[in-house]
Structure formats: structure tokens, C-alpha cells
Protein backbone atom coordinates (compact mmCIF):
# COMPACT_ATOMS: atom_id res chain seq x y z
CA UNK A 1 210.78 198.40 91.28
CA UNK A 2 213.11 201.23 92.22
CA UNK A 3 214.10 199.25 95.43
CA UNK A 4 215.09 196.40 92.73
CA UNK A 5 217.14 198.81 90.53
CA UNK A 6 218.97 200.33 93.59
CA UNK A 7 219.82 196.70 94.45
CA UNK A 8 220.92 196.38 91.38
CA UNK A 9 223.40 199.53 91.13
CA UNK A 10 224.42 198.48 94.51
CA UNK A 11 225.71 194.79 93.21
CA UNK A 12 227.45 196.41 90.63
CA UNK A 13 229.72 198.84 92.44
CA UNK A 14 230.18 195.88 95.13
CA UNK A 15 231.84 194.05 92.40
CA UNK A 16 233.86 197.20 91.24
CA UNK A 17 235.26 198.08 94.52
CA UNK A 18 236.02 194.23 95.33
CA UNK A 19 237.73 193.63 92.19
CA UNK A 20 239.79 196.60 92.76
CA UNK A 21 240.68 195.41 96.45
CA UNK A 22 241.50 192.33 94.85
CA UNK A 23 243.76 193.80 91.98
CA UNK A 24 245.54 196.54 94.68
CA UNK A 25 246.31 193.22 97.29
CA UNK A 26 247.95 191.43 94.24
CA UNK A 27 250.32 194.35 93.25
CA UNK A 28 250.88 194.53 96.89
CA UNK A 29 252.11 191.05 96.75
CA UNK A 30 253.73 190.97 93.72
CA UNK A 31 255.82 194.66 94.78
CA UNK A 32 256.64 192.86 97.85
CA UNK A 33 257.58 189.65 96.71
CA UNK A 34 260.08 191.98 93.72
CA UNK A 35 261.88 193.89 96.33
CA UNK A 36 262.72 190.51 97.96
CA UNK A 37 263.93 189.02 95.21
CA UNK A 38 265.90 192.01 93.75
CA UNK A 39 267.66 192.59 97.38
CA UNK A 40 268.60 189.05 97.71
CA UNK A 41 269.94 189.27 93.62
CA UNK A 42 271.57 192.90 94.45
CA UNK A 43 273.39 191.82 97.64
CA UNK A 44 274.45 188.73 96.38
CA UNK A 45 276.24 190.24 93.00
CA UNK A 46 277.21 193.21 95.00
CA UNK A 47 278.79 190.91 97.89
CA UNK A 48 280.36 189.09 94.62
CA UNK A 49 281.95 192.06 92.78
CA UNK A 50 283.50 193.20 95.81
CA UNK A 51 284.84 189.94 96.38
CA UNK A 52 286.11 189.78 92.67
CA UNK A 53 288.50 192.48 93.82
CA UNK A 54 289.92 190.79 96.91
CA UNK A 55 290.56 188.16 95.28
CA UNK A 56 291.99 189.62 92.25
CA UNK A 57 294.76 190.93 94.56
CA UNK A 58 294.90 187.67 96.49
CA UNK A 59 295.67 185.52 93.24
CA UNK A 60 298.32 188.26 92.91
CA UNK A 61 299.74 187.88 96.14
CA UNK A 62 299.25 183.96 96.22
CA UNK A 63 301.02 184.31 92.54
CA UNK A 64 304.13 185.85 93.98
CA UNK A 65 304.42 183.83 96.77
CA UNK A 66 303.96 180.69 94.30
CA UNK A 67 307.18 182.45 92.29
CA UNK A 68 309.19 182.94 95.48
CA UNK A 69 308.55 179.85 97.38
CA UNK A 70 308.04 177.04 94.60
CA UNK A 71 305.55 175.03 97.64
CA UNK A 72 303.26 173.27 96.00
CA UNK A 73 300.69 174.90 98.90
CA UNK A 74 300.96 178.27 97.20
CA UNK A 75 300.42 176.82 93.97
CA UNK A 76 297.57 174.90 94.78
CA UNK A 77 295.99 177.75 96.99
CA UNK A 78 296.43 180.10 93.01
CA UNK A 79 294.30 177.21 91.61
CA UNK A 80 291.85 177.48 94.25
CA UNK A 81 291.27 180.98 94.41
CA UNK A 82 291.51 181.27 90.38
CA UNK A 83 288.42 179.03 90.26
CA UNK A 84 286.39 180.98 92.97
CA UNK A 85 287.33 183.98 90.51
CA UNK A 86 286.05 182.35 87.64
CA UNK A 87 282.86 181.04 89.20
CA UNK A 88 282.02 184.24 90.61
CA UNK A 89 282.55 186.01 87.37
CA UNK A 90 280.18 183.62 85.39
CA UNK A 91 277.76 184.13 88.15
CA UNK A 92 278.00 187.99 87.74
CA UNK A 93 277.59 187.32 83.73
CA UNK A 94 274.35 185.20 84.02
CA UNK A 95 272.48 187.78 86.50
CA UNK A 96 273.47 190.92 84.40
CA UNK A 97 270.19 192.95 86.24
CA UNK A 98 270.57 195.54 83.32
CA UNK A 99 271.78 197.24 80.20
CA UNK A 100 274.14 199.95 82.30
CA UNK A 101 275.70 197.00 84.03
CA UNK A 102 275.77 195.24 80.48
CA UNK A 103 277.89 197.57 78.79
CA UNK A 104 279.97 197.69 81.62
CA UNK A 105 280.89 194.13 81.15
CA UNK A 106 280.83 194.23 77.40
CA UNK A 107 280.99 197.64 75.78
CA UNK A 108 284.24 198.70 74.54
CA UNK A 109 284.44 201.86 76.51
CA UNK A 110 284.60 199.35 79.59
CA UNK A 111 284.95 195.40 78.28
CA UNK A 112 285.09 194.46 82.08
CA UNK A 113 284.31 190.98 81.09
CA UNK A 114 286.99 190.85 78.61
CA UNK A 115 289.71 192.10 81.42
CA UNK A 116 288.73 189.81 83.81
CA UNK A 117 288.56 186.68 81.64
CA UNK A 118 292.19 187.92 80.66
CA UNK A 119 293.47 188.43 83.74
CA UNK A 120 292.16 184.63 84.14
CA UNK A 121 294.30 183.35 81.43
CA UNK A 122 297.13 185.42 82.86
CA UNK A 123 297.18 183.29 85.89
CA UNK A 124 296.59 179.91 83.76
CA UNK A 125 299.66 181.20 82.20
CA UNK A 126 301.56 181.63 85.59
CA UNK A 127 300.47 178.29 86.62
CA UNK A 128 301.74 176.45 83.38
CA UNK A 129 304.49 178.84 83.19
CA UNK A 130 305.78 180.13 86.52
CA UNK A 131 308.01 182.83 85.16
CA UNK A 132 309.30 186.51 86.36
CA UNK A 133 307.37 187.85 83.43
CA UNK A 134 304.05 185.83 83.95
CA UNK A 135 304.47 187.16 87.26
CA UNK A 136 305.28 191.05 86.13
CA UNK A 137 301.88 190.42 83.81
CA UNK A 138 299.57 189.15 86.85
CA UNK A 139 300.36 192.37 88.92
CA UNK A 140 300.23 194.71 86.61
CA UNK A 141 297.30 193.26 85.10
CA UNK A 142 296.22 193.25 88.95
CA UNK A 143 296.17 196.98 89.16
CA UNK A 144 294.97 197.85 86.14
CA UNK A 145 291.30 195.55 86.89
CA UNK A 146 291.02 197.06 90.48
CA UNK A 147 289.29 200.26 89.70
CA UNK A 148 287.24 198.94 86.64
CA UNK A 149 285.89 195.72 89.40
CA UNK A 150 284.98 199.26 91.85
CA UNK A 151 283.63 200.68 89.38
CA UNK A 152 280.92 197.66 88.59
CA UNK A 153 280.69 197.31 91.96
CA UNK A 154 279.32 201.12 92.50
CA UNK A 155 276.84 200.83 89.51
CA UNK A 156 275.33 197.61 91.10
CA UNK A 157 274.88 199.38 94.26
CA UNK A 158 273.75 202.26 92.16
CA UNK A 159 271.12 200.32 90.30
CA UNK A 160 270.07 198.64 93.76
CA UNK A 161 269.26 201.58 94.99
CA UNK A 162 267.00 202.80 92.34
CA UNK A 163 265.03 199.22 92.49
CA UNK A 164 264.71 199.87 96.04
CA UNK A 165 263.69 203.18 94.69
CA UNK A 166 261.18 202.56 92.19
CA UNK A 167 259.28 199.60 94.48
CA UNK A 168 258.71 202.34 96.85
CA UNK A 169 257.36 204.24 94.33
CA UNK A 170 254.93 201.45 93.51
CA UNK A 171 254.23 201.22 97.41
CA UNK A 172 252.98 204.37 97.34
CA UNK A 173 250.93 203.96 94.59
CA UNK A 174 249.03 200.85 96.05
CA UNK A 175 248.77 203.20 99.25
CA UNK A 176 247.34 205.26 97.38
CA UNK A 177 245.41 203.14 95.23
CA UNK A 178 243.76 201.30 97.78
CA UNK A 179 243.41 204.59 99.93
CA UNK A 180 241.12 205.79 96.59
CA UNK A 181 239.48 202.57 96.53
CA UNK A 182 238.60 202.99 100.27
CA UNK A 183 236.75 206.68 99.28
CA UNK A 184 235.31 205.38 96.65
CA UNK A 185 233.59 202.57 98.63
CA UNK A 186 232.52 205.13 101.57
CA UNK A 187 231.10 207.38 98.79
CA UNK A 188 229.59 204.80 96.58
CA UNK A 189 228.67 202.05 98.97
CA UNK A 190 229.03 203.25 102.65
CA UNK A 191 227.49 206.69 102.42
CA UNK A 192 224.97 205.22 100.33
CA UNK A 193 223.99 202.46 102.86
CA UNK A 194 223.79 205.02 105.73
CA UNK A 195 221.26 207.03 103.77
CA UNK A 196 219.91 203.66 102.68
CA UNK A 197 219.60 202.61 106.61
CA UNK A 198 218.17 205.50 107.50
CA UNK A 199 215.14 205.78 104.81
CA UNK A 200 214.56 201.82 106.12
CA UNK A 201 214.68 203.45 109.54
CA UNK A 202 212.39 205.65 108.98
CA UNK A 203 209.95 204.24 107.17
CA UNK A 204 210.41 201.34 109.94
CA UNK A 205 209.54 204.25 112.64
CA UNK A 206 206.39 205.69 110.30
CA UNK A 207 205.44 201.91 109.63
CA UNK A 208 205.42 201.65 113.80
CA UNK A 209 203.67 204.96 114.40
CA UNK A 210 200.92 203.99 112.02
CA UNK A 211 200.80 200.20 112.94
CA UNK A 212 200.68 202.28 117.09
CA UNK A 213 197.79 204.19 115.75
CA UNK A 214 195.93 201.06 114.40
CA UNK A 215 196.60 199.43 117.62
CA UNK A 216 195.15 202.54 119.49
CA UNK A 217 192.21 202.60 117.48
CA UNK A 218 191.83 198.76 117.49
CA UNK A 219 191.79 198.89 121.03
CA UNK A 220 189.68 201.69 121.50
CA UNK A 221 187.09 200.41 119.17
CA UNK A 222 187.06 197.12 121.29
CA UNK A 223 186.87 198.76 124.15
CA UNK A 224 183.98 200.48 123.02
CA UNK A 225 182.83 197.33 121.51
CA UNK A 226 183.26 195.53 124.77
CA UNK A 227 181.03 198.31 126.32
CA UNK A 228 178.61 198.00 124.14
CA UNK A 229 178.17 194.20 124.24
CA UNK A 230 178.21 194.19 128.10
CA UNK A 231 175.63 196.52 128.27
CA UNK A 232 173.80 194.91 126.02
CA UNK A 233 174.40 191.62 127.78
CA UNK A 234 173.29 193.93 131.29
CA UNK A 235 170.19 194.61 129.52
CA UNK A 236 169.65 190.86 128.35
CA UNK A 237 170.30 190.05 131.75
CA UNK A 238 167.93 193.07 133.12
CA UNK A 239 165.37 191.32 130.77
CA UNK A 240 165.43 188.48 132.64
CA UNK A 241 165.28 189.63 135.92
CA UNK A 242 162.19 191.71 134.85
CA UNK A 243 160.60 188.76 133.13
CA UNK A 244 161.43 187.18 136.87
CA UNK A 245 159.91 189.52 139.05
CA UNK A 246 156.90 189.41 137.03
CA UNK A 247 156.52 186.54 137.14
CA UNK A 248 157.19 186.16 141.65
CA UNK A 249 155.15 189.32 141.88
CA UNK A 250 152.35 187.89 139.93
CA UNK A 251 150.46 185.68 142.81
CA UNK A 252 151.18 188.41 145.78
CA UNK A 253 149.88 190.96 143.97
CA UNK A 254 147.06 188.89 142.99
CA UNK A 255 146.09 187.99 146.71
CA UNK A 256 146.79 191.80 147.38
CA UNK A 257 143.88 192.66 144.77
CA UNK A 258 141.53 190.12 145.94
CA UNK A 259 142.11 191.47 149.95
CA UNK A 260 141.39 194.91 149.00
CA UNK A 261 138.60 194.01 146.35
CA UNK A 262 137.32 191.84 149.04
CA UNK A 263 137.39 194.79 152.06
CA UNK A 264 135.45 197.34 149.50
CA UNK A 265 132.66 194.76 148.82
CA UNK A 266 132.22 194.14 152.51
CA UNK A 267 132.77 197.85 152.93
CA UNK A 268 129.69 198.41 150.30
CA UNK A 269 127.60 196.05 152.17
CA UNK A 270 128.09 197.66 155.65
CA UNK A 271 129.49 193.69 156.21
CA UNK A 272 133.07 194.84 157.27
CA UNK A 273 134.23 193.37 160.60
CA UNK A 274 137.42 194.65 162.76
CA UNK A 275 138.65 190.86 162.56
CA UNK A 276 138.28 190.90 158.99
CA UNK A 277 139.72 194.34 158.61
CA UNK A 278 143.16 193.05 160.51
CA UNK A 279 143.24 189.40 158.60
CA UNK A 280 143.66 191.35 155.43
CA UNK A 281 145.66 194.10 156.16
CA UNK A 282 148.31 191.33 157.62
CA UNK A 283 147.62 189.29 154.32
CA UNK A 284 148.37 192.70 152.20
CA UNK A 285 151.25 193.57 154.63
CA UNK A 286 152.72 190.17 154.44
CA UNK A 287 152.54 190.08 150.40
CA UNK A 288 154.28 193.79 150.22
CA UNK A 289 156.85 192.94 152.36
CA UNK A 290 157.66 190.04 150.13
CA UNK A 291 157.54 192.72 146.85
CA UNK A 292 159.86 194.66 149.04
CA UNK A 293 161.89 192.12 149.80
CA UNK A 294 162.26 191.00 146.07
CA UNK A 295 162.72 194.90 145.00
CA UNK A 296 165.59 194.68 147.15
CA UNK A 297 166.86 191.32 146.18
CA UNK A 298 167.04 192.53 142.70
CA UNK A 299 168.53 196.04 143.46
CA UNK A 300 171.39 194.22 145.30
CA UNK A 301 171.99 192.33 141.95
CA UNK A 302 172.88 195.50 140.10
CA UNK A 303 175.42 196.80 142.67
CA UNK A 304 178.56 196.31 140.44
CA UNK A 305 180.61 198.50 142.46
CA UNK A 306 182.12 196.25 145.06
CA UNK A 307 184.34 193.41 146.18
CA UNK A 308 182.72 190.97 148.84
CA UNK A 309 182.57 187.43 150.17
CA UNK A 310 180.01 184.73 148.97
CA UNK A 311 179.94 181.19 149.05
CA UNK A 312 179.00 179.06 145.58
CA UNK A 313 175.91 178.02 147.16
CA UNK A 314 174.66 181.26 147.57
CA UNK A 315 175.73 182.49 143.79
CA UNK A 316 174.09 179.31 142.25
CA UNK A 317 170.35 179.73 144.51
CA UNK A 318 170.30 183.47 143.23
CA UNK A 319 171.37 182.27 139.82
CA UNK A 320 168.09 179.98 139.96
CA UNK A 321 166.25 182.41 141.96
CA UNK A 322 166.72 185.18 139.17
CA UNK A 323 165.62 182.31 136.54
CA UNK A 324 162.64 180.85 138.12
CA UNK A 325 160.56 182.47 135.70
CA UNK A 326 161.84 179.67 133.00
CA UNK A 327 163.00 177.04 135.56
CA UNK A 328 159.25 176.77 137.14
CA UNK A 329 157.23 173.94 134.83
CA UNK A 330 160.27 173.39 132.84
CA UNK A 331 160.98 169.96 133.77
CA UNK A 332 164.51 170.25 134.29
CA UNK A 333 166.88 168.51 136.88
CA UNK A 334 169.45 170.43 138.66
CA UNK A 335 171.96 168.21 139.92
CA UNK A 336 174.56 170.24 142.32
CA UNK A 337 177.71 169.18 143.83
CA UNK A 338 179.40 172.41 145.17
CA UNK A 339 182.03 172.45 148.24
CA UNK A 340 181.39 175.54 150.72
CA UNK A 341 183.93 177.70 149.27
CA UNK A 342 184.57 181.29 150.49
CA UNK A 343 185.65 183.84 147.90
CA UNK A 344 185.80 187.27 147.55
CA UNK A 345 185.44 189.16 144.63
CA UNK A 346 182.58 191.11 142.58
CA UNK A 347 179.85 188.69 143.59
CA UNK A 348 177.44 190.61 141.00
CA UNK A 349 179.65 189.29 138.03
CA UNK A 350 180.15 186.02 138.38
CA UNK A 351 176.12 185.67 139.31
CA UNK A 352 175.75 187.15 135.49
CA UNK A 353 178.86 184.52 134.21
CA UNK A 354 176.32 181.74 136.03
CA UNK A 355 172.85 183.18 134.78
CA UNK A 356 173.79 183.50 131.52
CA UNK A 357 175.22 179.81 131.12
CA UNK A 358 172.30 178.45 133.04
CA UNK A 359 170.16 180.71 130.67
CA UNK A 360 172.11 178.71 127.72
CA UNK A 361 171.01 175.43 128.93
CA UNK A 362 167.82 175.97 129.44
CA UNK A 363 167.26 177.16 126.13
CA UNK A 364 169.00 174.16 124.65
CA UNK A 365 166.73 171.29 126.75
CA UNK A 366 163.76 173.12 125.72
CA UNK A 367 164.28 170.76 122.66
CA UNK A 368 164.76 167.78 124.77
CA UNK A 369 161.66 165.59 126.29
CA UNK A 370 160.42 166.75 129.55
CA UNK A 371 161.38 163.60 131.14
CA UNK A 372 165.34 163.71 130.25
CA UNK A 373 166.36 167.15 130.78
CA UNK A 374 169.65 167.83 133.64
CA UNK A 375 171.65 170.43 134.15
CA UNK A 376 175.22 169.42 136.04
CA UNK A 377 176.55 171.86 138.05
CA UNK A 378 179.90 170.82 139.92
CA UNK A 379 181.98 173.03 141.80
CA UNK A 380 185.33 172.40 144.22
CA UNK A 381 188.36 173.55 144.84
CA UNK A 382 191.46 171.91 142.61
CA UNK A 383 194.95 172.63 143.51
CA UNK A 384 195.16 176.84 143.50
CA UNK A 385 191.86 177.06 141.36
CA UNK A 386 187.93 176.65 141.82
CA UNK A 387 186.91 174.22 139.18
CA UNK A 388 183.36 175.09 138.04
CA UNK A 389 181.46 172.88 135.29
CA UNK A 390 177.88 173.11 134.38
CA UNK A 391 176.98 170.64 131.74
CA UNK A 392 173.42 169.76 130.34
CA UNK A 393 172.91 166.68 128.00
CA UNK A 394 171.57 169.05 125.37
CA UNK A 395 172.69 168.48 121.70
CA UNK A 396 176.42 169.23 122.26
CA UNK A 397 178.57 171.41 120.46
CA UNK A 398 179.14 170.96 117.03
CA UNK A 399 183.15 170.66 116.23
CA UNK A 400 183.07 173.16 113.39
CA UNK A 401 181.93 175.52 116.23
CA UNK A 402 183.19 174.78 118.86
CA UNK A 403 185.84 177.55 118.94
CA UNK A 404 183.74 179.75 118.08
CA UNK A 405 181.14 180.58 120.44
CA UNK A 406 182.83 182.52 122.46
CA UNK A 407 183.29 185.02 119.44
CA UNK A 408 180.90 188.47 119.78
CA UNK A 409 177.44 187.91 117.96
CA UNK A 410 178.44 184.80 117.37
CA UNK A 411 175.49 182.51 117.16
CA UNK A 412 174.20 179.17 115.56
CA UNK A 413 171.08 179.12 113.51
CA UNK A 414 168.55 178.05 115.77
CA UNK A 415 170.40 179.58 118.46
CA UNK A 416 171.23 176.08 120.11
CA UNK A 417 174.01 178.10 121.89
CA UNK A 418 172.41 180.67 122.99
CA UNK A 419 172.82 184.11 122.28
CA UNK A 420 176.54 185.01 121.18
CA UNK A 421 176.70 188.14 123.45
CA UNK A 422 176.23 186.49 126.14
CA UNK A 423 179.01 183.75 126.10
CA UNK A 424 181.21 186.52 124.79
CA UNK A 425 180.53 188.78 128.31
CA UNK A 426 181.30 185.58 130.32
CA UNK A 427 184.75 185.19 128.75
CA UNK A 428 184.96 189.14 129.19
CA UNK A 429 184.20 188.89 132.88
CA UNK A 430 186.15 185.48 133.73
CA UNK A 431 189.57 186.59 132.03
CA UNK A 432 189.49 189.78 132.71
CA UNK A 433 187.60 190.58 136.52
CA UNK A 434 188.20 186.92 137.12
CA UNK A 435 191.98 186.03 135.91
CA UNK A 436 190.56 183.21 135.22
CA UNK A 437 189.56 180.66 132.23
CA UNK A 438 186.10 179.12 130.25
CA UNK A 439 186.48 176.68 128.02
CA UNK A 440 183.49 174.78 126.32
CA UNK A 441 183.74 171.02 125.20
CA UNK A 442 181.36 168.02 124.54
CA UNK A 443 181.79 165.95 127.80
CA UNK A 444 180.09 162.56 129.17
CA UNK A 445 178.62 162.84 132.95
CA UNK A 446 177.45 159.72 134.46
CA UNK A 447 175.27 159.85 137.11
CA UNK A 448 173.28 157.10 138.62
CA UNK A 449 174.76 154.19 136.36
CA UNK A 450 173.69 156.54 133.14
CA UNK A 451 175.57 158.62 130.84
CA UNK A 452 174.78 162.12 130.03
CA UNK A 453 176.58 163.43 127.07
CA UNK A 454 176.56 167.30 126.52
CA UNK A 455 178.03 170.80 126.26
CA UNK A 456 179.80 171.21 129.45
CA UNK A 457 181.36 174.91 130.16
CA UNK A 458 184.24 174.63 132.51
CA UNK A 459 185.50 177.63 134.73
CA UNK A 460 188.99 177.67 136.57
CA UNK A 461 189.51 180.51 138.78
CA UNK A 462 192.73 181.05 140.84
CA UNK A 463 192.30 181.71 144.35
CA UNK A 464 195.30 183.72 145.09
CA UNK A 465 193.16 186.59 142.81
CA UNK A 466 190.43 186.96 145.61
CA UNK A 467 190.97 190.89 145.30
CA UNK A 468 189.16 191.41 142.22
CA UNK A 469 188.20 195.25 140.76
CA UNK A 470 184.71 195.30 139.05
């Protein structure tokens, strides 16, 4: 609301100051366009009273000459300049630029406008009548008009200056008009604006600061979200490994029982032979050696510290190896087409990326007869990239979720999909270890002459990243 109102006040003096810019450029042009017109009106009736007086002596002298000669050249040359007199003087009559140069020319102190037009009518009189006395009249008359025609001519010049005068005057006052207009508008718009500017700018740089510090604690807070989920998804994963070794440790540790139940009862009953002894200590070492073995297998998994190089091959049979526990007696087809490729990166991760997609589809064909479940898994080098799809012919995705399961804790209601926290850590570990893409669409594989329609996760990888940090 106050923003609004400042707005408002601003508008206003806008209009104030613009009007008044407006107003001070048209006296500017109208002061301007005066002085023109009164020089051009001052020089011209100046230029024509001074002429008045040459050629009041030249009408004289033309006069006498007239008397003298009798040439009809003289004469006509009177006529001539008595009508340049006449025009000049009605000229000077119908510009009279004041009431000084009025009275001059019709005031009885002066009655310069009676004088000339009878010095006129003395030379008409010449001309009709070319006598001595005409003559005698015309240069007296001559003399007498001289200093009254100087002294019209000074007040014009007189009065021209003090136009000249007084439009400087009014110069000035635009100057300093529009010099006042100019403060005005740095006090009441420009400083204004500055402070204006400068409140924005600040508020701009607090808006930033706190917007920075939402951004820091946005990103902290996913980091330790991220943290959380992918040690969650560790343990998850951890879960499954156990669940595994349980269940490969189960039979050797079985036969290990029965060997060493088996040496005590023939022990008991004194029935204990050295052949015996050595067949079941190599069955009991053979067994440990494979827990050992495993232990070792599985302690390999967890090293998350380091860059190396693996084939596909080997990443997919630990992949399986690590879910054997759900793949044994589940009934489900793993078809593989993989190209030897050598890469080298944080082998530990992407065996985690395949586990828990693997771990996804076997979940979902759980619902699917034992005699049609397949997993797809396709992998081969395209272009710069390593394509990788796995795709079982599960359910599909739905499209109302389908950009959505990669989403943290994200999950369907019968947990078709798996468990959210897991796809979330495989788009973790792809774009961020990886550089790399996963994408998850509703695909068709055929494969010998049928169609298999599914949720098919595809992985691109570029292969210039083989230097990968875990």
C-alpha cells in the first residue's frame, strides 16, 4: 500500500516537472521567435528613417537641378524619389512599434508626420509649379525636417535596443526557470529515485542473502537427507547380503555339523578310524574354506573406497550371486546379452545400482506365474556411452507414476516398484559417481518370436568418465 501511494506521489510530480519543461521550452520559443521578428521590424524602419533623410535632401537637390536644368530627366527622377519618400513614410506610419515613437509622429511637440507629409506637398507643388519660390520652400523646408527625421531615427534605435533588452531579460528568466525546474526534479524526482533504488537494492541484496541461506540449508538438509537414504539403502542392501549368506552358508555348515557330530559318535564308540578321521577333517576344511571364501566375497562388496577395473559380466554374476537367496526356486529367466566391456570406476556402486534393480524385479514377478517370469538384461557399448537395460515383463509402470519413482520414499501401494529408497540411491549413484543417466519406461522386448512387455530401466554411462571418486 505505501509502495502504491509513493507511486502515486511520484506520477504526480512527473507531471509537474514535465509540464513545466513543457511551459519553459514554449517561452523559449516564443522569446526567440519575438527577438526575430522585432530585429527584422527594428532594422527595417530604422534602415527606412535613415533613408527618409537622404532622400529628403536628394528630392532637394534633384528639385534644384529640375529648376536649373528644365530636363525632363531631373523632373522625372523628383517624381521618382518623391514616391519612394512617400512609400517609406506610410510604411514607417503602419509599423509605429510604440507610443514614444507615436507621439513623435503625431504629438504636437513633434508632428513629424505632419512635416513630412508637408514637405510632400511642397514638392507636388514644385512639380506642378516649378518656381524660384517652390524651390526656396523645398530647401528650407529640407533643413528644417533633417534633425526631426534624426531624431526618430535615434528613438527607433533607442527602443530597439531596449527590445533587445527586455528579451534578454526574459532569456534569463527561462535560464533560470528551467535551471529551477532542473533542482526541483533532482530534489523531487532524482534524489528520490536514488534513495528509491537503493531501498530496492537493498532489500534485493537481503532478499538474496536470505534466499543464499535457504539454499544453504536446502542443500545441507539434502545432503543430509541423501546420507541418510544411502545408508539406509546400504543397510537394505546389507540385509540382503545377510539374508544371502545365510542362506549359502546354510548346507556347509550343515555338512560341517554332521562331520563333527559324526567323529564324536564314533569317538564315543571307540569306532574312530585314522581314514575316517582325515575324510572329515578334509570335508570340514573344504566347507570352511568355502565360508571363508564367501566372508571375503562379501567383505570385498563393502570396500567403497576405490576406483578399479571390472567387466559387466563380472558386476552382473555378483549381482546374482549376492541375490541367490531369492533367485534360487524362484522360477525366473535371466536372459543376458552383455559385450566384454572394461571400465573403471567404483565397482562397489554400480553392483548396488544393479542389485537393487534386479531386487525390483524380482519382487514384481513374484506376482507373475512361475512359468512366465524374465528378467532382460542387455548391455553394449553405444557411441561414447554403455547402454544398460534390464527389463522384466512385470506389470509395467503406471503413467501417473511413472515420473515419480525415482522420488525419495516414493513408493506404490503394494510396492510393485519396489522400495522408493532404493530407486532414489540408484539415481544418486548414476548421476552423481556415474555422470551418467536412468530413466524408467514401459518397453516391449521380443525374444524368441514373443513379446515381453514391461518396466525396463535404462542406464547410459559415458565412457570418457572412467575416473570416477566414490
Amino acid at each position: 500500500m505505501e509502495s502504491l501511494i509513493n507511486l502515486k506521489k511520484l506520477t504526480i510530480v512527473y507531471f509537474i516537472v514535465f509540464i513545466s519543461l513543457i511551459f519553459w521550452a514554449f517561452f523559449a520559443f516564443s522569446t526567440m521567435n519575438q527577438m526575430i521578428a522585432s530585429q527584422k521590424i527594428y532594422a527595417k524602419i530604422i534602415n527606412i528613417t535613415g533613408k527618409q533623410r537622404m532622400l529628403s535632401q536628394r528630392t532637394a537637390l534633384m528639385a534644384k537641378l529640375s529648376f536649373e536644368s528644365g530636363s525632363s530627366y531631373h523632373i522625372d527622377k523628383t517624381k521618382e524619389l518623391l514616391e519612394k519618400m512617400r512609400t517609406d513614410h506610410n510604411f514607417i506610419i503602419s509599423n509605429i512599434t510604440s507610443d514614444k515613437i507615436k507621439k513623435i509622429y503625431f504629438e504636437e511637440k513633434y508632428r513629424l508626420d505632419f512635416h513630412v507629409q508637408t514637405y510632400l506637398k511642397l514638392i507636388e507643388e514644385f512639380l506642378n509649379n516649378k518656381s524660384k519660390e517652390n524651390l526656396l520652400n523645398i530647401e528650407k523646408y529640407s533643413n528644417e525636417i533633417l534633425p526631426k527625421l534624426d531624431y526618430a531615427v535615434v528613438n527607433f534605435e533607442k527602443e530597439s535596443d531596449e527590445k533587445i533588452e527586455s528579451l534578454k531579460n526574459q532569456e534569463l528568466y527561462i535560464l533560470l526557470g528551467t535551471l529551477l525546474t532542473i533542482l526541483l526534479e533532482a530534489i523531487l524526482i532524482v534524489v528520490p529515485s536514488i534513495r528509491y533504488n537503493k531501498k530496492k537494492e537493498q532489500e534485493l541484496i537481503d532478499l538474496n542473502t536470505s534466499l543464499k541461506k535457504q539454499i544453504e540449508e536446502e542443500v545441507s538438509k539434502n545432503r543430509r537427507q541423501n546420507l541418510i537414504i544411502a545408508e539406509h539403502s546400504k543397510n537394505l542392501t546389507m540385509k540382503e547380503i545377510l539374508n544371502n549368506i545365510a542362506h549359502q552358508w546354510r548346507q556347509p555348515l550343515s555338512i560341517i555339523t554332521t562331520c563333527v557330530s559324526g567323529l564324536r559318535l564314533k569317538k564315543d564308540y571307540n569306532n574312530l578310524s585314522d581314514e575316517d578321521l582325515q575324510k572329515s577333517i578334509d570335508i570340514v576344511l573344504e566347507n570352511s574354506t568355502y565360508l571363508s571364501n564367501t566372508i571375503e566375497n562379501f567383505r570385498a562388496f563393502f570396500d567403497e573406497t576405490s576406483n578399479t577395473y571390472y567387466s559387466f559380466n563380472t558386476i552382473i554374476s555378483k549381482a546374482k550371486e549376492l541375490l541367490s537367496h531369492k533367485l534360487d526356486n524362484s522360477h525366473i529367466n535371466i536372459i543376458e546379452e552383455i559385450e566384454e566391456i572394461s571400465y573403471y570406476g567404483n565397482e562397489t556402486k554400480i553392483t548396488q545400482v544393479f542389485i537393487h534393480i534386479l531386487n525390483n524385479c524380482i519382487d514384481v514377478l513374484k506376482e507373475k506365474e512361475a512359468n512366465n517370469r524374465y528378467i532382460f538384461i542387455n548391455i553394449k557399448k553405444y557411441n561414447d556411452l554403455i547402454l544398460i537395460k534390464i527389463q522384466d515383463n512385470g506389470k509395467g509402470i503406471s503413467l501417473a507414476i511413472e515420473n515419480k519413482i525415482f522420488e525419495p520414499y516414493f513408493t506404490t501401494k503394494h510396492q510393485s516398484l519396489g522400495k522408493g529408497i532404493d530407486l532414489y540411491n540408484c539415481k544418486q549413484i548414476i548421476e552423481t559417481i556415474f555422470k551418467g543417466k536412468i530413466v524408467a519406461r514401459n518397453e516391449v522386448k521380443s525374444y524368441k518370436e514373443k513379446e515381453f512387455k514391461g518396466a525396463c530401466f535404462t542406464i547410459t554411462i559415458p565412457l570418457k568418465n572412467q575416473s570416477v571418486a566414490s
